[in-house]
Protein backbone atom coordinates (compact mmCIF):
# COMPACT_ATOMS: atom_id res chain seq x y z
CA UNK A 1 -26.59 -81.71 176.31
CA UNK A 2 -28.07 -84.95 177.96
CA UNK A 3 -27.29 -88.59 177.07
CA UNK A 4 -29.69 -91.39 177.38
CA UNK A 5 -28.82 -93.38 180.26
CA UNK A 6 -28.00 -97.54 179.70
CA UNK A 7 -30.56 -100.05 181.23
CA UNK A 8 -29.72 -103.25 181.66
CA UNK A 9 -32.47 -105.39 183.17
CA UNK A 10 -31.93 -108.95 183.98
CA UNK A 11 -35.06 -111.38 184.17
CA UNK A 12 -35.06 -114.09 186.30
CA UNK A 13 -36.78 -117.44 185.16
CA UNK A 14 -37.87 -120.79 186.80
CA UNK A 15 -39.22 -124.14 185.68
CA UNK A 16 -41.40 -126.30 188.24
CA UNK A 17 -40.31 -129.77 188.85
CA UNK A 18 -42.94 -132.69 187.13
CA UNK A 19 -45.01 -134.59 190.55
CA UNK A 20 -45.41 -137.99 189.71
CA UNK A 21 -48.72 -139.97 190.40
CA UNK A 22 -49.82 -143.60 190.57
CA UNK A 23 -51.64 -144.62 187.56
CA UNK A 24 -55.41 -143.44 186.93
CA UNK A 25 -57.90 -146.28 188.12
CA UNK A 26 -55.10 -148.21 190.43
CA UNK A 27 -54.79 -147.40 194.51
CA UNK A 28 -52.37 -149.34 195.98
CA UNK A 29 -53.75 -151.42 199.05
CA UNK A 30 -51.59 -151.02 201.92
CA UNK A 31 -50.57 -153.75 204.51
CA UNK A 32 -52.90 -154.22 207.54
CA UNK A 33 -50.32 -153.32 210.43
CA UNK A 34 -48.77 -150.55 208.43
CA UNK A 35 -50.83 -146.96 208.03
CA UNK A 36 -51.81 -145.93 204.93
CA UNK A 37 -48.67 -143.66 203.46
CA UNK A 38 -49.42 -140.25 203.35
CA UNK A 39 -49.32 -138.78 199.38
CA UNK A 40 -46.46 -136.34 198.54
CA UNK A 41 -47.40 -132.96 197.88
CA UNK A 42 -45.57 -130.75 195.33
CA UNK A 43 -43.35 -128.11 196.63
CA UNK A 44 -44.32 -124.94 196.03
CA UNK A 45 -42.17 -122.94 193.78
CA UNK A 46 -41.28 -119.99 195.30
CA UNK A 47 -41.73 -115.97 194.03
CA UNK A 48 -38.05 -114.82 193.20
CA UNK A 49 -38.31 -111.00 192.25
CA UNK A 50 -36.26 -110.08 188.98
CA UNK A 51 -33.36 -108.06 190.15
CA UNK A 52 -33.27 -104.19 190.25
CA UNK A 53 -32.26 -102.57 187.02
CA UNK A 54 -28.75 -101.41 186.63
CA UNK A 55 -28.44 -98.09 185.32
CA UNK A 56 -25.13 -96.85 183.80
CA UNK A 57 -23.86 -93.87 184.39
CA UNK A 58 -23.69 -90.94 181.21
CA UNK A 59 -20.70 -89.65 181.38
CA UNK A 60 -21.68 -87.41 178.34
CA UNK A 61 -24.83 -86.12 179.55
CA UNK A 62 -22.58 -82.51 180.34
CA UNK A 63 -19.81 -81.03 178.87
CA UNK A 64 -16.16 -80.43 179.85
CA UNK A 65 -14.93 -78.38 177.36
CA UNK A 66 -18.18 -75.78 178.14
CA UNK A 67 -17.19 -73.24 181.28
CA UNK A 68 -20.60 -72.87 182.36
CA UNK A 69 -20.78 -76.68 182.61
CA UNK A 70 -20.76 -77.96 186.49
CA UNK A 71 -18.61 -80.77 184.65
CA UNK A 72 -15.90 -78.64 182.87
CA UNK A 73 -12.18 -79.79 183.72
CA UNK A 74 -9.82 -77.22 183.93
CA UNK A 75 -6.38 -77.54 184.79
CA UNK A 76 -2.80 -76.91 183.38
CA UNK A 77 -3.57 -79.04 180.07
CA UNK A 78 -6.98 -77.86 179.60
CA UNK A 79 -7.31 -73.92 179.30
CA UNK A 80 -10.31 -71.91 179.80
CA UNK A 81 -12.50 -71.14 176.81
CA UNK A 82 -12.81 -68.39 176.50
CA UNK A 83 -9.71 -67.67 179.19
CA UNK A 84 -11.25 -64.47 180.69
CA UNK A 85 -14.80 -66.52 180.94
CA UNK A 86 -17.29 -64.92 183.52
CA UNK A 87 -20.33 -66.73 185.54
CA UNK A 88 -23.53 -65.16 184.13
CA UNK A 89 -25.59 -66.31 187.81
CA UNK A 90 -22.83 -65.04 190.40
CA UNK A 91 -24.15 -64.95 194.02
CA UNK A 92 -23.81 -64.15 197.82
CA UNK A 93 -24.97 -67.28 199.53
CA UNK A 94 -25.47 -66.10 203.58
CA UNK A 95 -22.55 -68.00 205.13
CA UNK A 96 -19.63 -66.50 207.07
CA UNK A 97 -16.64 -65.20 204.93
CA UNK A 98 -12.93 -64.41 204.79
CA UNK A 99 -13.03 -62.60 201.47
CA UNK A 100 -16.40 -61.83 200.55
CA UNK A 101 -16.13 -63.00 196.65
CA UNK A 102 -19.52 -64.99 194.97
CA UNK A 103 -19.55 -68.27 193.62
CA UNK A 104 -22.63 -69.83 191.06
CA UNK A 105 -25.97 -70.52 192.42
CA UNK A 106 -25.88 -73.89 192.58
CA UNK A 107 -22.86 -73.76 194.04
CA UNK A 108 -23.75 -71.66 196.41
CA UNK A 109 -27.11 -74.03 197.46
CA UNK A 110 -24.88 -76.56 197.80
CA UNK A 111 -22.31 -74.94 199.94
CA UNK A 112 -24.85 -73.98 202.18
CA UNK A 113 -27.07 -77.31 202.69
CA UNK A 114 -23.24 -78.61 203.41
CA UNK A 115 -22.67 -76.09 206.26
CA UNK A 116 -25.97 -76.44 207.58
CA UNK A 117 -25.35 -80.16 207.65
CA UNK A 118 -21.62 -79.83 209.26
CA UNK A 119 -23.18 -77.55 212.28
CA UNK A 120 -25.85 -79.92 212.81
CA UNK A 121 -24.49 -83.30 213.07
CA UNK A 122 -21.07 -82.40 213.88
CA UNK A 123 -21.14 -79.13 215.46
CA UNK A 124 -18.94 -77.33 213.04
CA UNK A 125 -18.69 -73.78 211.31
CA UNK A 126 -17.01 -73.10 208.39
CA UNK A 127 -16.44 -69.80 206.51
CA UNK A 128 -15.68 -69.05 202.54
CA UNK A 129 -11.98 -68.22 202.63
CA UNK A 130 -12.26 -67.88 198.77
CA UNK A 131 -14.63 -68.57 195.83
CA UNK A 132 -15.01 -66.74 192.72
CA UNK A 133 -11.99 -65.14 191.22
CA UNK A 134 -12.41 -62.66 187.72
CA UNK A 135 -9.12 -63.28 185.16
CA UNK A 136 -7.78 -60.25 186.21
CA UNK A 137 -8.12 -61.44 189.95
CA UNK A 138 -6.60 -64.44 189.45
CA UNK A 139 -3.52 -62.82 187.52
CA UNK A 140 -2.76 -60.58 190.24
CA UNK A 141 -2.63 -63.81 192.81
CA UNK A 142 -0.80 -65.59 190.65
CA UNK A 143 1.73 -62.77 189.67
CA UNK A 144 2.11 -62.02 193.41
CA UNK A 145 2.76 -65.54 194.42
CA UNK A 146 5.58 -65.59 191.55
CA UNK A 147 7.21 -62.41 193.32
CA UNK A 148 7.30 -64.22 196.48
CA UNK A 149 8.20 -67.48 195.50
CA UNK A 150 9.29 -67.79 191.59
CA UNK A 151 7.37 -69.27 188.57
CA UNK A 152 8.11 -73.10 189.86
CA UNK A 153 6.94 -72.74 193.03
CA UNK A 154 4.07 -70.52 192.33
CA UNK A 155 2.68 -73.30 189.27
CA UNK A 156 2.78 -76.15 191.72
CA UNK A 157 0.16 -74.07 194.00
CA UNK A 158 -1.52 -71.30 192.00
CA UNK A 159 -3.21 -71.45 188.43
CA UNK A 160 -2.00 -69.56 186.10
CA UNK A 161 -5.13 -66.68 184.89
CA UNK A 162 -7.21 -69.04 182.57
CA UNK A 163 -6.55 -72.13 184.15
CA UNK A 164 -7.99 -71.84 186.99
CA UNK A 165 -11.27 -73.66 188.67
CA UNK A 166 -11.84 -70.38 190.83
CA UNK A 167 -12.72 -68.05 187.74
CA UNK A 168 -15.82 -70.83 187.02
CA UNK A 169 -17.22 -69.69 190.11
CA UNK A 170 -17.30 -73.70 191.13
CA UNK A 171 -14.38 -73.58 193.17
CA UNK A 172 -14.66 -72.99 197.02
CA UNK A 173 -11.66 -72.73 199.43
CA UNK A 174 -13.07 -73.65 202.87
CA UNK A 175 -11.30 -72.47 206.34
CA UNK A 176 -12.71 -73.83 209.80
CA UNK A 177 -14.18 -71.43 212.36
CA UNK A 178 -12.26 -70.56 214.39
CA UNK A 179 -9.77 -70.57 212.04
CA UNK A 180 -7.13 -73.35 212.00
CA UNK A 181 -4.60 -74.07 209.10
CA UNK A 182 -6.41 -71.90 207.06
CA UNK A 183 -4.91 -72.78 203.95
CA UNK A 184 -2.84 -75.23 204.99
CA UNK A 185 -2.76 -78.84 204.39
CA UNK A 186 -2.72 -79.14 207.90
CA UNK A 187 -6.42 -78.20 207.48
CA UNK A 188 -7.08 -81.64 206.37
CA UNK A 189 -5.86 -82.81 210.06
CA UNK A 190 -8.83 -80.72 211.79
CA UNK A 191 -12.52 -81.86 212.51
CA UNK A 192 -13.85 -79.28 210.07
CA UNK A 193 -11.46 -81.12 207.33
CA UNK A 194 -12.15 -84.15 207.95
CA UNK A 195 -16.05 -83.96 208.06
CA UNK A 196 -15.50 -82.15 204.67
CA UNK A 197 -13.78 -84.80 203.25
CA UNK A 198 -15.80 -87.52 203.97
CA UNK A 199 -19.63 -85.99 203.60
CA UNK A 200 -18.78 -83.10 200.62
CA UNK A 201 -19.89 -85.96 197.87
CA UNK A 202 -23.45 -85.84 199.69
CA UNK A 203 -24.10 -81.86 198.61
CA UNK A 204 -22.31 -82.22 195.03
CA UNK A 205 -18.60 -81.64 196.13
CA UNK A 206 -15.34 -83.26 195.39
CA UNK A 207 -11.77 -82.52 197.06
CA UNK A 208 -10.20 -81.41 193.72
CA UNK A 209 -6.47 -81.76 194.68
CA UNK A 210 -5.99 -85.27 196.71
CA UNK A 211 -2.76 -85.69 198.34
CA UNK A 212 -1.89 -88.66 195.96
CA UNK A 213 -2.94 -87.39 192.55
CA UNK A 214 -0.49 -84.36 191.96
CA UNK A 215 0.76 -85.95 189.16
CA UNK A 216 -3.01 -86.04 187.43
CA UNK A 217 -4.33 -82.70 188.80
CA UNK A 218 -0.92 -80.72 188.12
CA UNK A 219 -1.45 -79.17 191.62
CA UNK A 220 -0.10 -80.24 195.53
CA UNK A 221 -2.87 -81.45 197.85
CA UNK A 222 -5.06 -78.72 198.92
CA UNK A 223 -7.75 -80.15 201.78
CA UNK A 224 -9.11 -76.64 201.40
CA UNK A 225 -10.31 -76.38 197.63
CA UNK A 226 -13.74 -78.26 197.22
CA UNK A 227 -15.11 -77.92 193.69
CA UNK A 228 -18.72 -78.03 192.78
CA UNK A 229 -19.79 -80.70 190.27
CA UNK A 230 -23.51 -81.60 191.11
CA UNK A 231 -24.99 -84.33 193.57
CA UNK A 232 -25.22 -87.29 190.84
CA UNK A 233 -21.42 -87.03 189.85
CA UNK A 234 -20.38 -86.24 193.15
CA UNK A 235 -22.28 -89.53 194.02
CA UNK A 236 -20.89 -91.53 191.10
CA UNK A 237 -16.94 -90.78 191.68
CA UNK A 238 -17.54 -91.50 195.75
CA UNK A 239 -19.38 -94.90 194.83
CA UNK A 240 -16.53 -95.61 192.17
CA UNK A 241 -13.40 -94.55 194.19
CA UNK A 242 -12.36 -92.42 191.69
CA UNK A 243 -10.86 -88.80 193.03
CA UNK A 244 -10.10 -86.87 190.34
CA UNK A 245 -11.89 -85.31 186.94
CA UNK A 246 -9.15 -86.43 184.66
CA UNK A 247 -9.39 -90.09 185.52
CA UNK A 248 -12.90 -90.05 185.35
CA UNK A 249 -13.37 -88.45 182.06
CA UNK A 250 -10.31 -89.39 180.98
CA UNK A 251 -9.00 -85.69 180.23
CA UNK A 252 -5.57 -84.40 180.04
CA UNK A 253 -4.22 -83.39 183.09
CA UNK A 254 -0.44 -83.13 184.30
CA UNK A 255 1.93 -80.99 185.94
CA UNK A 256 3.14 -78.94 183.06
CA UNK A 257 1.81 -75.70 181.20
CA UNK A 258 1.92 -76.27 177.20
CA UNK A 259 4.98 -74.53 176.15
């Protein structure tokens, strides 16, 4: 689904100033020890270029209620549809792993332009601690964090199956190599964290769980979890300040499971 996108162009406009003249047929005569005044000459009016068009952003141009949308906005609130949804273009980009799980092509394309760029400017490796997760892969985390931990502490740091980002095969948890905080939000302390924070935007990435939005997201900050949404709305929400999908879209979000 595509939206048309709002131009606004202003036009810029300018009127030259009238030159006045001595009457037709009359020339002054000037005095003898004084020179002859020299005649004004109009100032030019100069080019002003119209300024650029402004283009508005469409935020309906995807969907976020489709789960093969690089928009979709999953979270506690908003379920998958349908919950046990699969990726039909799953793939093995050729990065280093932890787990060696797929994610979606573009994701993937992205993931690896952003490595290649992290190596290359900043000297840093990554590897793909997690990506993809099935419904029945993301049950058994969740159910074994719950045995570890109990259902509060396991909602505030695992999705429940269905509700999770990692079963759209958008989601990608990054560790540094060699592996530091993997995990952890000490991650976010380490040069392979903080290069991911502030460049992911340029390869279609957000940080989905900021450190200040757990109220909005439903989840605690997780400098790990980068989620795929595509260069131009990756662009958009850096240029805008705005961190999360729920603000943006203005979607439900929250800490809370419906009852």
């Amino acid at each position: 689904m595509s939206g048309a996108l709002i131009a606004v162009l202003f036009l810029a406009g300018c009127a030259a100033g009238a030159v006045s003249a001595a009457p037709s047929g009359h020339r002054p005569t000037p005095h003898r020890s004084s020179p002859a005044p020299t005649p004004a000459r109009p100032t030019p009016t100069p080019t002003v270029p119209p300024p650029p068009t402004v283009v508005g952003f469409d935020k309906t141009a995807l969907s976020v209620d489709d789960p093969a949308s690089t928009w979709v906005v999953v979270n506690k609130s908003r379920a998958l549809n349908p919950l046990a949804y699969v990726p039909a273009d799953l793939t093995y980009p050729d990065v280093a792993y932890v787990n060696h799980q797929p994610m979606r092509q573009d994701t993937a394309a992205g993931l690896v332009a952003m490595f290649h760029a992290g190596k290359a400017e900043a000297g840093l490796d990554f590897s793909v601690q997690s990506a993809y997760r099935s419904f029945e892969s993301q049950t058994g985390v969740y159910d074994d964090d719950v045995a570890r931990n109990g259902q509060a502490y396991a909602d505030t740091d695992t999705a429940r199956p269905g509700h999770s980002e990692h079963q759209t095969g958008l989601a990608v948890d990054i560790s540094a190599l060699p592996a530091q905080c993997s995990l952890d939000a000490c991650f976010g302390e380490t040069a392979q964290g903080r290069w991911l924070a502030a460049n992911a935007w340029r390869f279609g990435f957000i940080l989905r769980y900021p450190a200040d939005k757990v109220a909005v997201t439903g989840f605690t900050y997780e400098p790990w979890h980068f989620r795929y949404v595509g260069i131009p709305l990756a662009t958009e929400l850096h240029a805008t300040g705005v961190t999360t999908l729920e603000e943006f879209f203005g979607c439900a979000g929250g800490t809370n499971y419906p009852s």
